[in-house]
PDB file of N, CA and C in Angstrom:
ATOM      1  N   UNK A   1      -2.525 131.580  34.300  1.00  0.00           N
ATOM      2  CA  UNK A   1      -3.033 130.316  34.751  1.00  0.00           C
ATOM      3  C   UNK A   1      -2.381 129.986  36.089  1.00  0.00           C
ATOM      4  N   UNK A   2      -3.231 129.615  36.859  1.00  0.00           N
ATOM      5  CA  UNK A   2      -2.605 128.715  38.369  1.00  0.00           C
ATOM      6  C   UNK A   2      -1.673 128.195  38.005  1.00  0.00           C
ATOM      7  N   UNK A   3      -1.097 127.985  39.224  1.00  0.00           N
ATOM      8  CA  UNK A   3       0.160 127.264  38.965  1.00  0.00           C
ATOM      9  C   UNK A   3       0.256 125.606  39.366  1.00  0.00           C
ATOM     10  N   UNK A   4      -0.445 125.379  40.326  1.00  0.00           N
ATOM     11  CA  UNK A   4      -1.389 124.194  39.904  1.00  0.00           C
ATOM     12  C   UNK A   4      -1.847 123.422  39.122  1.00  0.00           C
ATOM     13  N   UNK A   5      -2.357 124.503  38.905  1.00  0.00           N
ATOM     14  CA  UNK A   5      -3.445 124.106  37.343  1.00  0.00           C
ATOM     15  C   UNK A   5      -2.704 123.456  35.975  1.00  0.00           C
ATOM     16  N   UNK A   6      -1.629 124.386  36.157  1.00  0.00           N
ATOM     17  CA  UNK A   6      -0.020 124.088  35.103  1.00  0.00           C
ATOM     18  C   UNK A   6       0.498 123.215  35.285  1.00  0.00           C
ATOM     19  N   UNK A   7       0.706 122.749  36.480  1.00  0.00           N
ATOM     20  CA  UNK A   7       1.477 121.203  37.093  1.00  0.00           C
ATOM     21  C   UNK A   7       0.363 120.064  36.527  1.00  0.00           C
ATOM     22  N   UNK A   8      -0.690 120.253  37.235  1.00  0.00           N
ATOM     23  CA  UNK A   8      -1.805 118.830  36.731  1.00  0.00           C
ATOM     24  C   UNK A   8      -1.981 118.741  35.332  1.00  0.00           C
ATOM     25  N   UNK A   9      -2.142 119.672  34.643  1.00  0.00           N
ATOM     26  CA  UNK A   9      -2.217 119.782  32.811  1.00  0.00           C
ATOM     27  C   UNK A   9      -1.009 119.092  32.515  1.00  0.00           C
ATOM     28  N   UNK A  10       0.297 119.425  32.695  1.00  0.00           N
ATOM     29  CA  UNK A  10       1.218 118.921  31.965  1.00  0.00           C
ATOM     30  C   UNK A  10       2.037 117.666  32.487  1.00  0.00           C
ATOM     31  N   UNK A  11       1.564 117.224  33.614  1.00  0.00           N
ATOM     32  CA  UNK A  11       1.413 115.663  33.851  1.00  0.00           C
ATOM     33  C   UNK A  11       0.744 114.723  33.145  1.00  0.00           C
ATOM     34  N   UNK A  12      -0.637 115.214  33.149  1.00  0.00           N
ATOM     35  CA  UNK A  12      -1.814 114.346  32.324  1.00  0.00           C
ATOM     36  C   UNK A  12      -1.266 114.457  30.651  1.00  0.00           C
ATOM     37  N   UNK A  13      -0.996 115.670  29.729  1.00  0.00           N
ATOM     38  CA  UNK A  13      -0.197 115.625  29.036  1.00  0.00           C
ATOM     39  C   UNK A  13       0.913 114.613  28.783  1.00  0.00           C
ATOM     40  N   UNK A  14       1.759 114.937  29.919  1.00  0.00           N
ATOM     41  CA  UNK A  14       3.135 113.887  30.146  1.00  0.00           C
ATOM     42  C   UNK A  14       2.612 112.264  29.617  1.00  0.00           C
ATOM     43  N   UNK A  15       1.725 112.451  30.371  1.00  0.00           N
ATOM     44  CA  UNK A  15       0.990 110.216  30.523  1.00  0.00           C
ATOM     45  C   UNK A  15       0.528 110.411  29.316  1.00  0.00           C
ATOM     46  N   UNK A  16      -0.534 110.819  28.872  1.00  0.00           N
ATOM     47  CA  UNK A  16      -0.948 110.740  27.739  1.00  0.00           C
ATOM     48  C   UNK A  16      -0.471 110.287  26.169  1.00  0.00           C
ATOM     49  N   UNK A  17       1.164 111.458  26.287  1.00  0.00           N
ATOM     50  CA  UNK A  17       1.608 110.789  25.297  1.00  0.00           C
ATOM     51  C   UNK A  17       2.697 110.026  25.534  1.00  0.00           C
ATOM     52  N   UNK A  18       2.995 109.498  26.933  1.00  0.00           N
ATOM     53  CA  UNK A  18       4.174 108.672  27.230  1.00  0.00           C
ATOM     54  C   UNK A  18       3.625 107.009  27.208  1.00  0.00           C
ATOM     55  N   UNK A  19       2.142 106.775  27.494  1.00  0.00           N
ATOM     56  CA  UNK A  19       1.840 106.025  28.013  1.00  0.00           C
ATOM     57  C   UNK A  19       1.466 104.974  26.658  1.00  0.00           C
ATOM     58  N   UNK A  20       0.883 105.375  25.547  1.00  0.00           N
ATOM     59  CA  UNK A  20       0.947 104.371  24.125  1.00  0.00           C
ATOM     60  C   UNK A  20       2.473 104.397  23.411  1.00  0.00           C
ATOM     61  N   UNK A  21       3.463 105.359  23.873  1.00  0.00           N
ATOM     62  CA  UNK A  21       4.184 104.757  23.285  1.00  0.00           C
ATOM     63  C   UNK A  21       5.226 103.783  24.034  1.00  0.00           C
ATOM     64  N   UNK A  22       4.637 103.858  25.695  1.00  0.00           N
ATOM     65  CA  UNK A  22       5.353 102.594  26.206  1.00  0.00           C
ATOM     66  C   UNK A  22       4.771 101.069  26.009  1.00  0.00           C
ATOM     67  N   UNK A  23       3.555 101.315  25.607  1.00  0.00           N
ATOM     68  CA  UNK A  23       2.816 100.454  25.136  1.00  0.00           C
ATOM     69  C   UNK A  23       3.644  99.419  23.480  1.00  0.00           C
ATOM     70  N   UNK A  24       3.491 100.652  22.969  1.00  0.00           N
ATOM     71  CA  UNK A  24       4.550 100.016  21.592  1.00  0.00           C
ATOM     72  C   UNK A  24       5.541  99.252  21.781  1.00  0.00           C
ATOM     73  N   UNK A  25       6.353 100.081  22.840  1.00  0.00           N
ATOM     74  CA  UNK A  25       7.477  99.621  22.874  1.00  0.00           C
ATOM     75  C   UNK A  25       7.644  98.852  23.429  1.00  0.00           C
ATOM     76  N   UNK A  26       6.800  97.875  24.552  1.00  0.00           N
ATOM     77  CA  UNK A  26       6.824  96.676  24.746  1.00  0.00           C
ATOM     78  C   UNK A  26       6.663  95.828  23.759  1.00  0.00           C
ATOM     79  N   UNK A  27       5.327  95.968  22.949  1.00  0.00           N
ATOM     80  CA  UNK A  27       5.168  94.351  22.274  1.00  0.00           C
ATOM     81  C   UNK A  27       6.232  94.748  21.186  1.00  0.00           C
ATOM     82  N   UNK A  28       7.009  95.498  21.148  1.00  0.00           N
ATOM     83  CA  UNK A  28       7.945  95.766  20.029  1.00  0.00           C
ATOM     84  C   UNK A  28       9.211  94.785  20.497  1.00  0.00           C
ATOM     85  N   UNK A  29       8.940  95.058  21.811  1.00  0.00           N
ATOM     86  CA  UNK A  29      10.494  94.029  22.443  1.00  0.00           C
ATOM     87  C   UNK A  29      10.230  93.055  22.500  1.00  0.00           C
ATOM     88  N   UNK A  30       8.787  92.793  22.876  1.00  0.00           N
ATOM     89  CA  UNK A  30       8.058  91.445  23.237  1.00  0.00           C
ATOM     90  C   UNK A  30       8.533  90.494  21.608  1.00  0.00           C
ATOM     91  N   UNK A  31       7.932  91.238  20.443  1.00  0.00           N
ATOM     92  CA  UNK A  31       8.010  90.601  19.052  1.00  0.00           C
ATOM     93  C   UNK A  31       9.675  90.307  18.995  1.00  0.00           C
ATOM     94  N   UNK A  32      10.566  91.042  19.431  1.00  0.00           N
ATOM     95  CA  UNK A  32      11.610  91.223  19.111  1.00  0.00           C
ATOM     96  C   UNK A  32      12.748  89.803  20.044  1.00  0.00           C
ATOM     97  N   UNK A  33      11.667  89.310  20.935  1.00  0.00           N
ATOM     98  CA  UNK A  33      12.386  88.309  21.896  1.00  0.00           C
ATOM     99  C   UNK A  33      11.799  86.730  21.136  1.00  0.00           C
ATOM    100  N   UNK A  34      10.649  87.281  20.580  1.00  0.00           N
ATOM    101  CA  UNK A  34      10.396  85.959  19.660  1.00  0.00           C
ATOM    102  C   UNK A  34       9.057  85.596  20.509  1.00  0.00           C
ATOM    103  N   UNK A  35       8.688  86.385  21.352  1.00  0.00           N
ATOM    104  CA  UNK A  35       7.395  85.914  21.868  1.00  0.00           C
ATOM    105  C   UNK A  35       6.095  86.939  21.254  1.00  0.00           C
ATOM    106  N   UNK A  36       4.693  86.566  21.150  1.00  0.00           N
ATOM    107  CA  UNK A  36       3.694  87.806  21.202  1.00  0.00           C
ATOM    108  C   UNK A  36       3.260  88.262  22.141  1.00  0.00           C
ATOM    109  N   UNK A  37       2.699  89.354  21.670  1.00  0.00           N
ATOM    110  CA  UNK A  37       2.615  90.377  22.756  1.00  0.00           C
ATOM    111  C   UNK A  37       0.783  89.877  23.277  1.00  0.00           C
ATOM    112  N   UNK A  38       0.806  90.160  24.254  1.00  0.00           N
ATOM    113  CA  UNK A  38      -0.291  89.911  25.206  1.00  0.00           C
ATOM    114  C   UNK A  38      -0.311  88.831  26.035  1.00  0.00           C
ATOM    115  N   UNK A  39      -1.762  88.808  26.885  1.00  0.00           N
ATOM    116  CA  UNK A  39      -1.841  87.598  28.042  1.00  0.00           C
ATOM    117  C   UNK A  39      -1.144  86.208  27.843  1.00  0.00           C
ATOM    118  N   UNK A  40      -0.862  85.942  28.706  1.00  0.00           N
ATOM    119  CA  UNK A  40       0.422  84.126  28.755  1.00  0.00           C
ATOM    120  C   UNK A  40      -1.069  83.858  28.356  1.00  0.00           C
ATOM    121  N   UNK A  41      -0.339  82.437  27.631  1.00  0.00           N
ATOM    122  CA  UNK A  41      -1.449  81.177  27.187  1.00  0.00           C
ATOM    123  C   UNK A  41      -1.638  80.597  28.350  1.00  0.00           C
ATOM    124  N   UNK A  42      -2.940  80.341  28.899  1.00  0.00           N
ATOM    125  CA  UNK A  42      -3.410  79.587  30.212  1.00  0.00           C
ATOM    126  C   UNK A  42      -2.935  78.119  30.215  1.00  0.00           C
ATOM    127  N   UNK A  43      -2.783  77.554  28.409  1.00  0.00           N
ATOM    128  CA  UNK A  43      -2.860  76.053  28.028  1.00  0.00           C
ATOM    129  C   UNK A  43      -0.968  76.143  28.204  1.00  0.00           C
ATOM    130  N   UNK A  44      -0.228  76.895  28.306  1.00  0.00           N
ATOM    131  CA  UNK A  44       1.118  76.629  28.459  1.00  0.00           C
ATOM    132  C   UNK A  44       1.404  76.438  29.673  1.00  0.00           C
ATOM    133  N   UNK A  45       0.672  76.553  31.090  1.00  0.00           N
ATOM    134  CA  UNK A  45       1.078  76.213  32.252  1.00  0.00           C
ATOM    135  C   UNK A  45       0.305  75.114  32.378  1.00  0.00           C
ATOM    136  N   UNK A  46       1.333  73.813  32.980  1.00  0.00           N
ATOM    137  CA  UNK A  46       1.054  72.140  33.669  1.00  0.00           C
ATOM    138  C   UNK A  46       0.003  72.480  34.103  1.00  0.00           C
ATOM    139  N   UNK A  47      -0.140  73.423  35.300  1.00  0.00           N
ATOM    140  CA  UNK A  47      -0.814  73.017  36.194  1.00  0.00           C
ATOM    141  C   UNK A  47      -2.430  73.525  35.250  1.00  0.00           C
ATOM    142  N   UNK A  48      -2.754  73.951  34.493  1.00  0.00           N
ATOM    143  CA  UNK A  48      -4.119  74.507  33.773  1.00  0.00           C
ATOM    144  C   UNK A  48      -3.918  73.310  32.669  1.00  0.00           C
ATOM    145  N   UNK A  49      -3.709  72.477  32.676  1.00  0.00           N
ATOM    146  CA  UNK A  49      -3.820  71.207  31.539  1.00  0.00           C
ATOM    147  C   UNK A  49      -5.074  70.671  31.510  1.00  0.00           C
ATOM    148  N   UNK A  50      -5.850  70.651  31.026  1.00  0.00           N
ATOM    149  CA  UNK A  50      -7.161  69.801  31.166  1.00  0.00           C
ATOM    150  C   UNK A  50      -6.898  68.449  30.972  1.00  0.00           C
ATOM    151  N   UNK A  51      -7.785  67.495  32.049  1.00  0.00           N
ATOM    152  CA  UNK A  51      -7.405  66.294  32.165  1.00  0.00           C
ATOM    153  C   UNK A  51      -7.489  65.217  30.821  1.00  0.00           C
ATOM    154  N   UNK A  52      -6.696  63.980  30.866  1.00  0.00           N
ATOM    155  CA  UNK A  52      -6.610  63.475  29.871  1.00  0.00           C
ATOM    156  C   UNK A  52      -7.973  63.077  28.905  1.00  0.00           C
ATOM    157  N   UNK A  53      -8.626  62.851  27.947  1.00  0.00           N
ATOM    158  CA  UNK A  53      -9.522  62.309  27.326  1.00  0.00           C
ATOM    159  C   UNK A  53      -9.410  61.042  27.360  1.00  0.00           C
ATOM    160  N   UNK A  54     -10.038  60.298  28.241  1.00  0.00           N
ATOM    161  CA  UNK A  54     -10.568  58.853  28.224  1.00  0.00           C
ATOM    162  C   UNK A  54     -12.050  58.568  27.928  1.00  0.00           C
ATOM    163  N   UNK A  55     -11.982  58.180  26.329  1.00  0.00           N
ATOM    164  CA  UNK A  55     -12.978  57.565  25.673  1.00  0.00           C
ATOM    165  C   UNK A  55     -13.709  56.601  26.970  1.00  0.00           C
ATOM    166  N   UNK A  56     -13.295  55.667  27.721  1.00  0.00           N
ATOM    167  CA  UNK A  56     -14.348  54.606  28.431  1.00  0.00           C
ATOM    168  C   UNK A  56     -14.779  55.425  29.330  1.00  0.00           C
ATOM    169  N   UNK A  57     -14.615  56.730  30.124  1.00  0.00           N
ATOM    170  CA  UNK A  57     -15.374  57.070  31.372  1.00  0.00           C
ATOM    171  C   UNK A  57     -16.277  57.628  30.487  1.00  0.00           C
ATOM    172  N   UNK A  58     -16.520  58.340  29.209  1.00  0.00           N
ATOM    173  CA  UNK A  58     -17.351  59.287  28.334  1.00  0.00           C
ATOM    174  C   UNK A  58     -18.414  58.398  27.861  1.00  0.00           C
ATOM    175  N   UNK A  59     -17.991  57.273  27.284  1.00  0.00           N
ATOM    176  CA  UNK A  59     -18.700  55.773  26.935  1.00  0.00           C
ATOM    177  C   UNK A  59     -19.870  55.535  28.523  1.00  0.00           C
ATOM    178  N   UNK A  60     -19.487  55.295  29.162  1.00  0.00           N
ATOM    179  CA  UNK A  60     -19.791  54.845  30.534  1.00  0.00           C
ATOM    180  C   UNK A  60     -20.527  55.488  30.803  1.00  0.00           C
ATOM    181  N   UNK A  61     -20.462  56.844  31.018  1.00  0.00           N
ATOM    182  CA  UNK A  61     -21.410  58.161  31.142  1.00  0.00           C
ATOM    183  C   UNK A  61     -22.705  58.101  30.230  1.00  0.00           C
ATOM    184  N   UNK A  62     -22.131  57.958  29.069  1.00  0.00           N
ATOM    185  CA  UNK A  62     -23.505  58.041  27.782  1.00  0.00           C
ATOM    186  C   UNK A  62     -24.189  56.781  28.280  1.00  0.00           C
ATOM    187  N   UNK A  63     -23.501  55.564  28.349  1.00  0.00           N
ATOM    188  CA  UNK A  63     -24.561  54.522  28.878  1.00  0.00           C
ATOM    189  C   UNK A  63     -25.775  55.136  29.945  1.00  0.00           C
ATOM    190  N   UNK A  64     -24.849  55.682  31.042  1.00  0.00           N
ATOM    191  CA  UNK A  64     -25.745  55.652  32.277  1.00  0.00           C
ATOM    192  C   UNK A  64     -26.852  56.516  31.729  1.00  0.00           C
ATOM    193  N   UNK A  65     -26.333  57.844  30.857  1.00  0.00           N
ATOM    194  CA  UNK A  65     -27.460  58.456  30.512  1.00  0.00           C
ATOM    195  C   UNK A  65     -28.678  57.671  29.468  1.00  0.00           C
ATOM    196  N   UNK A  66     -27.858  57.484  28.644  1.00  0.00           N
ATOM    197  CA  UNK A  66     -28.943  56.648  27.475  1.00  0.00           C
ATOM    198  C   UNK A  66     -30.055  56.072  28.609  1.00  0.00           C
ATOM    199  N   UNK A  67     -29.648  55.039  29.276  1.00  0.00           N
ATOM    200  CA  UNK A  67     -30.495  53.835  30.525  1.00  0.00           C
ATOM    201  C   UNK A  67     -31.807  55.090  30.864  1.00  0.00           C
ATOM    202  N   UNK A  68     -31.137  55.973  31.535  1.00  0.00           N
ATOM    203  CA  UNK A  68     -32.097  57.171  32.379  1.00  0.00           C
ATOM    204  C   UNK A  68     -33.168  57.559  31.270  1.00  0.00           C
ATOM    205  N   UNK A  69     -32.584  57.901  29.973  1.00  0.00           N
ATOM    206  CA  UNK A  69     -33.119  58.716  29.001  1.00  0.00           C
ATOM    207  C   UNK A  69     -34.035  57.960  28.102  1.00  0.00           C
ATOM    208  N   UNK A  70     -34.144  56.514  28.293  1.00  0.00           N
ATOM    209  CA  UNK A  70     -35.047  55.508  27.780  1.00  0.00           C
ATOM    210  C   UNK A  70     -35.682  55.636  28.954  1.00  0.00           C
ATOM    211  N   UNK A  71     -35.608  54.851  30.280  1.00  0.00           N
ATOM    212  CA  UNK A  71     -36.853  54.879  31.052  1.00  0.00           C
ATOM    213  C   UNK A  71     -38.065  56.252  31.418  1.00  0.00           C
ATOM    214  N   UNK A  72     -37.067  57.464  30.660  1.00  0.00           N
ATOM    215  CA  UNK A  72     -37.756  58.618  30.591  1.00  0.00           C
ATOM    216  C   UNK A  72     -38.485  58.364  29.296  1.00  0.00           C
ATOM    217  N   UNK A  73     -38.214  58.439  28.384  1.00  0.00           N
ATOM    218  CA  UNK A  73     -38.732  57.933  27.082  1.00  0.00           C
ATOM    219  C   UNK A  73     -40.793  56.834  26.793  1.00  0.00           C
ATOM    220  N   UNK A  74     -40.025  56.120  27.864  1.00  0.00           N
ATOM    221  CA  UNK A  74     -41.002  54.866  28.167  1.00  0.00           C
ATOM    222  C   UNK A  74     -41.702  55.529  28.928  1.00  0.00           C
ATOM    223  N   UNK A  75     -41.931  56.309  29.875  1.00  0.00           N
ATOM    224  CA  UNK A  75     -42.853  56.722  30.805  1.00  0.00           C
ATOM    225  C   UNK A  75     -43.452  57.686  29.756  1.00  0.00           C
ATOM    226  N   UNK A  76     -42.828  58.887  29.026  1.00  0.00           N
ATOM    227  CA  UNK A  76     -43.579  59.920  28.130  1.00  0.00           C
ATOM    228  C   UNK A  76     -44.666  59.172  26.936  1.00  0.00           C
ATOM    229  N   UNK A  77     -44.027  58.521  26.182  1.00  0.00           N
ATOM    230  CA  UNK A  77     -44.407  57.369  25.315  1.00  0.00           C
ATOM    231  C   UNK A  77     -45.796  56.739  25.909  1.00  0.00           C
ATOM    232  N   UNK A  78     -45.745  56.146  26.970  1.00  0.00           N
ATOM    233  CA  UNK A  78     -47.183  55.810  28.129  1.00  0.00           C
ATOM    234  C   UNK A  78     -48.052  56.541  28.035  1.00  0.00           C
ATOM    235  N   UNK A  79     -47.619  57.770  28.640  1.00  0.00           N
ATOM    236  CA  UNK A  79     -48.450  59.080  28.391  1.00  0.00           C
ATOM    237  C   UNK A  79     -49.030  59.662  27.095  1.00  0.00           C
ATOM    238  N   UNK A  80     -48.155  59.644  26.371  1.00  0.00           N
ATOM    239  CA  UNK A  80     -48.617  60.283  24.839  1.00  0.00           C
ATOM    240  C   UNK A  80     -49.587  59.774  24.296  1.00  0.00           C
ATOM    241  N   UNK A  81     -49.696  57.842  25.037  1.00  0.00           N
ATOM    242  CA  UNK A  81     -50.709  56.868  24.128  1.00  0.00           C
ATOM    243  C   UNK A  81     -51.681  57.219  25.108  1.00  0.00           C
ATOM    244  N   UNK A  82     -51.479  57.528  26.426  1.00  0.00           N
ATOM    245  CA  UNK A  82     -53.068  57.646  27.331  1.00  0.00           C
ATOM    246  C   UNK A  82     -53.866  59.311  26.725  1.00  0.00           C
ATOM    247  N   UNK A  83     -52.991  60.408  26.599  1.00  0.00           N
ATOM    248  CA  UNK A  83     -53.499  61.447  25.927  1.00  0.00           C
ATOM    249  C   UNK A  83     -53.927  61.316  24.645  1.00  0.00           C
ATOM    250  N   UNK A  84     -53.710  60.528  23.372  1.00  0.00           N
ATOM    251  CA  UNK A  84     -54.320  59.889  22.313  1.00  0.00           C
ATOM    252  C   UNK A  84     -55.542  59.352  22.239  1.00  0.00           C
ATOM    253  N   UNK A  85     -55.291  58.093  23.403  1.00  0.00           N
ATOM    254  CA  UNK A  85     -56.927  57.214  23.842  1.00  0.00           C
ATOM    255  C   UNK A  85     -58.044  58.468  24.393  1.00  0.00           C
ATOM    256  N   UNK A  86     -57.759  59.187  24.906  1.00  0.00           N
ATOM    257  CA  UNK A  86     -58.881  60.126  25.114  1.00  0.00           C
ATOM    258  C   UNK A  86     -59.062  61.420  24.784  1.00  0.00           C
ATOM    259  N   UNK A  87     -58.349  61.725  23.474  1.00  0.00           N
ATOM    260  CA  UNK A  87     -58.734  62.888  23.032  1.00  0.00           C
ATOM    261  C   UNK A  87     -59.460  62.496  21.319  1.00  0.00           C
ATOM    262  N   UNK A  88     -60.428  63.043  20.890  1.00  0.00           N
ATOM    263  CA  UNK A  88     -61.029  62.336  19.340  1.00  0.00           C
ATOM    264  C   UNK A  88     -59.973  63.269  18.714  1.00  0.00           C
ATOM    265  N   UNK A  89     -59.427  62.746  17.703  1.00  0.00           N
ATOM    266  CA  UNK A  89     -58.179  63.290  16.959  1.00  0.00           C
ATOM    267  C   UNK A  89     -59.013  63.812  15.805  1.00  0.00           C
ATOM    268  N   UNK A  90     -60.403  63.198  15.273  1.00  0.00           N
ATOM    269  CA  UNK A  90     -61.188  63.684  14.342  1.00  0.00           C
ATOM    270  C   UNK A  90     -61.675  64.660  13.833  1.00  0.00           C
ATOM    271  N   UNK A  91     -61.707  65.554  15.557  1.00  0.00           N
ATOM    272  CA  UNK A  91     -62.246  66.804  15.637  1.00  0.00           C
ATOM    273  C   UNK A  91     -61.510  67.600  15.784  1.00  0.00           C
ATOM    274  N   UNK A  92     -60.379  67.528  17.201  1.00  0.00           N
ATOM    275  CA  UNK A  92     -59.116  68.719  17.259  1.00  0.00           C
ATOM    276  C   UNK A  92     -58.375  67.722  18.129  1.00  0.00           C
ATOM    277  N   UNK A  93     -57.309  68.700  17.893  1.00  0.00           N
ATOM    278  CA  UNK A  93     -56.027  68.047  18.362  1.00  0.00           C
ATOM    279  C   UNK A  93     -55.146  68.621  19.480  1.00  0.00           C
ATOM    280  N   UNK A  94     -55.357  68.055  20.664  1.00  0.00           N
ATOM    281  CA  UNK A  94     -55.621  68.490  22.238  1.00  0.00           C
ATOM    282  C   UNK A  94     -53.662  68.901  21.964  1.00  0.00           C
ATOM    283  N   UNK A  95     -53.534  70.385  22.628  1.00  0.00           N
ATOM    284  CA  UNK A  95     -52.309  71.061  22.941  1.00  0.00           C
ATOM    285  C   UNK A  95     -51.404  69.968  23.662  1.00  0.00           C
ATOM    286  N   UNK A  96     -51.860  69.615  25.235  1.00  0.00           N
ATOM    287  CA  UNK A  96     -50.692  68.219  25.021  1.00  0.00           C
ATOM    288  C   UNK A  96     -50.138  66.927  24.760  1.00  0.00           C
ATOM    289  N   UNK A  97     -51.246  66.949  23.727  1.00  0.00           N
ATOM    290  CA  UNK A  97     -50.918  65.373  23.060  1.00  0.00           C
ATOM    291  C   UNK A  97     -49.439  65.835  22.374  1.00  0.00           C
ATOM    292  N   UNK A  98     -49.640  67.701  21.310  1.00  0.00           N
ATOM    293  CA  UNK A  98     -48.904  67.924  20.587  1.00  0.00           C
ATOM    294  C   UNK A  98     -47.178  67.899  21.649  1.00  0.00           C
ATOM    295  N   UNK A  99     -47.591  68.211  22.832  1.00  0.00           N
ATOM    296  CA  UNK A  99     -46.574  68.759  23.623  1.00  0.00           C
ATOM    297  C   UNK A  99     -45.474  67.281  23.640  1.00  0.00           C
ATOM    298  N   UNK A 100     -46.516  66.670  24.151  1.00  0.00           N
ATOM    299  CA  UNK A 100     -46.121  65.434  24.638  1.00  0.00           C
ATOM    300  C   UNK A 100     -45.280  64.810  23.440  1.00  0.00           C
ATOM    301  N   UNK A 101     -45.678  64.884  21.966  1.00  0.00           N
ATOM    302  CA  UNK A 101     -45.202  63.987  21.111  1.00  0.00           C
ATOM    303  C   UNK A 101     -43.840  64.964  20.617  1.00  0.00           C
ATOM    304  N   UNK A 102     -43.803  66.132  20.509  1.00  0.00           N
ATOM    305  CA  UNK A 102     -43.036  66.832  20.505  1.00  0.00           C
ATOM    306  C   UNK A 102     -41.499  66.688  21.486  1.00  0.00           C
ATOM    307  N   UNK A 103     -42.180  66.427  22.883  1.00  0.00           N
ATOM    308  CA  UNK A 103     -40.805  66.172  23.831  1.00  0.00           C
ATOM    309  C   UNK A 103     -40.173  64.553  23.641  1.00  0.00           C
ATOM    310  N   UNK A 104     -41.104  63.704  22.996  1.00  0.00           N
ATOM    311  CA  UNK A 104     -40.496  62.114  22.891  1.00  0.00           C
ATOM    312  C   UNK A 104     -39.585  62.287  21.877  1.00  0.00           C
ATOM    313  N   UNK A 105     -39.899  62.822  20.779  1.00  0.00           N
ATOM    314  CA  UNK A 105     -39.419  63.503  19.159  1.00  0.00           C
ATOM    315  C   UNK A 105     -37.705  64.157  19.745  1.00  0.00           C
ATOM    316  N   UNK A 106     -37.878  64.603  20.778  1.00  0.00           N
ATOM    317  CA  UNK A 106     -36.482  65.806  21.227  1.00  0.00           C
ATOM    318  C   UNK A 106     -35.403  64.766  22.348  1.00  0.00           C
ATOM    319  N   UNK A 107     -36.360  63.039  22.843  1.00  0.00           N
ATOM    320  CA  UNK A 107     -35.893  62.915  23.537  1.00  0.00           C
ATOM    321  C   UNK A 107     -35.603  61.832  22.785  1.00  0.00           C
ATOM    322  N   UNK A 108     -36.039  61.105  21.689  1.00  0.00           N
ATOM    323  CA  UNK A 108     -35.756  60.255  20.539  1.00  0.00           C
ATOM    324  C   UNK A 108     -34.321  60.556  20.102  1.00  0.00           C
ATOM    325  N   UNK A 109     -34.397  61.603  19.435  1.00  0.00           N
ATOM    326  CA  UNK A 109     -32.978  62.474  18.699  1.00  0.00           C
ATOM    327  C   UNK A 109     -32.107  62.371  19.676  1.00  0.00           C
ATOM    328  N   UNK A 110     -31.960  63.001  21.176  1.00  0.00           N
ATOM    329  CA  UNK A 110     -30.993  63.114  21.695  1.00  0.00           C
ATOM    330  C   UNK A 110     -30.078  61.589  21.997  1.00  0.00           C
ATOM    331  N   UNK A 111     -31.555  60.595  22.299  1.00  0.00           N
ATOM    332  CA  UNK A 111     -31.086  58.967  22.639  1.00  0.00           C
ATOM    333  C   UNK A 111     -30.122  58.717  21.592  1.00  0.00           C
ATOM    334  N   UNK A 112     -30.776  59.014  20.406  1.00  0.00           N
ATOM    335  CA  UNK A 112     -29.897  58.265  19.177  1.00  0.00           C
ATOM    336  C   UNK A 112     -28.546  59.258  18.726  1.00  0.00           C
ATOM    337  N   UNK A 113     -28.152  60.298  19.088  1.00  0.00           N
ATOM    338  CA  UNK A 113     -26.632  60.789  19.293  1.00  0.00           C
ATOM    339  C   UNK A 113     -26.299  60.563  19.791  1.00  0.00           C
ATOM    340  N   UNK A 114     -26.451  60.489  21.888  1.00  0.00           N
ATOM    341  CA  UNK A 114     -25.724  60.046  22.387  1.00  0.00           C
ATOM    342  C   UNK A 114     -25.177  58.414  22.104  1.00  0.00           C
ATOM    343  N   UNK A 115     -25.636  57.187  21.456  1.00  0.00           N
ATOM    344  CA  UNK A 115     -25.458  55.926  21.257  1.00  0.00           C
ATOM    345  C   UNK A 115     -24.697  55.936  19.823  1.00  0.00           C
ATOM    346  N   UNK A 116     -25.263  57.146  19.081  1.00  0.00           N
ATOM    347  CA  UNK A 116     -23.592  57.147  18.008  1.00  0.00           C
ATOM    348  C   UNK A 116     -22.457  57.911  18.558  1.00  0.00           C
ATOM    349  N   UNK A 117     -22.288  58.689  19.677  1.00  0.00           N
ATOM    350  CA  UNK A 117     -20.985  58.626  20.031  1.00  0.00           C
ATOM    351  C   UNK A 117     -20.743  60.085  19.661  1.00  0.00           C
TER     352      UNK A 117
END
C-alpha cells in the first residue's frame, strides 16, 4: 500500500474512534460539574428575557381588535342579508351566500374569544 494512502487511512481511523469518545467525555465532565450536557439555555441569559406580561397593553390590543372585527362583522352581515334577498333559497342555495355565512360564523367565534380573554 502507498504510503500516503497509509497516513490518510490511519488518521481518519485516528478521528473516528477518538472523536465519540471525546464526545463522552465531555458531557461526562459536563454531568460531573453539575451542569447538562448540551446548548446553554437561551432563557438563562438577561439579555434573551422576554418582556414582562402586562395584562392592560394585551386587554387594549383585544379591544382595538374586537372594534375592527365588529365593524368587519357588520359590513359581512350587510352582505350576507343582500345575498339572501336575492337568491330564492327554495330552489338552491347560491355558493356565496354559503361562503359568506360561513366567514361571519369564523368571525363570530373569533369576536367572542377574543372578549373572554
Amino acid at each position: 500500500m502507498d504510503h500516503q494512502k497509509r497516513d490518510f487511512l490511519s488518521v481518519l481511523f485516528t478521528s473516528a474512534v477518538v472523536t465519540p469518545i471525546a464526545l463522552i467525555a465531555r458531557g461526562a465532565f459536563a454531568w460531573q460539574m453539575g451542569r447538562r450536557p448540551g446548548p446553554p439555555d437561551p432563557l438563562s441569559d438577561p439579555m434573551n428575557q422576554p418582556p414582562p406580561f402586562d395584562p392592560k397593553k394585551i386587554q387594549e390590543q383585544n379591544q382595538k381588535t374586537i372594534v375592527q372585527d365588529i365593524q368587519r362583522l357588520y359590513k359581512l352581515a350587510g352582505e350576507l342579508k343582500d345575498e339572501v334577498e336575492k337568491t330564492d333559497s327554495t330552489k338552491t342555495l347560491s355558493l356565496p351566500m354559503i361562503q359568506k355565512a360561513k366567514e361571519v360564523e369564523k368571525l363570530a367565534k373569533q369576536i367572542a374569544s377574543l372578549a373572554a380573554g
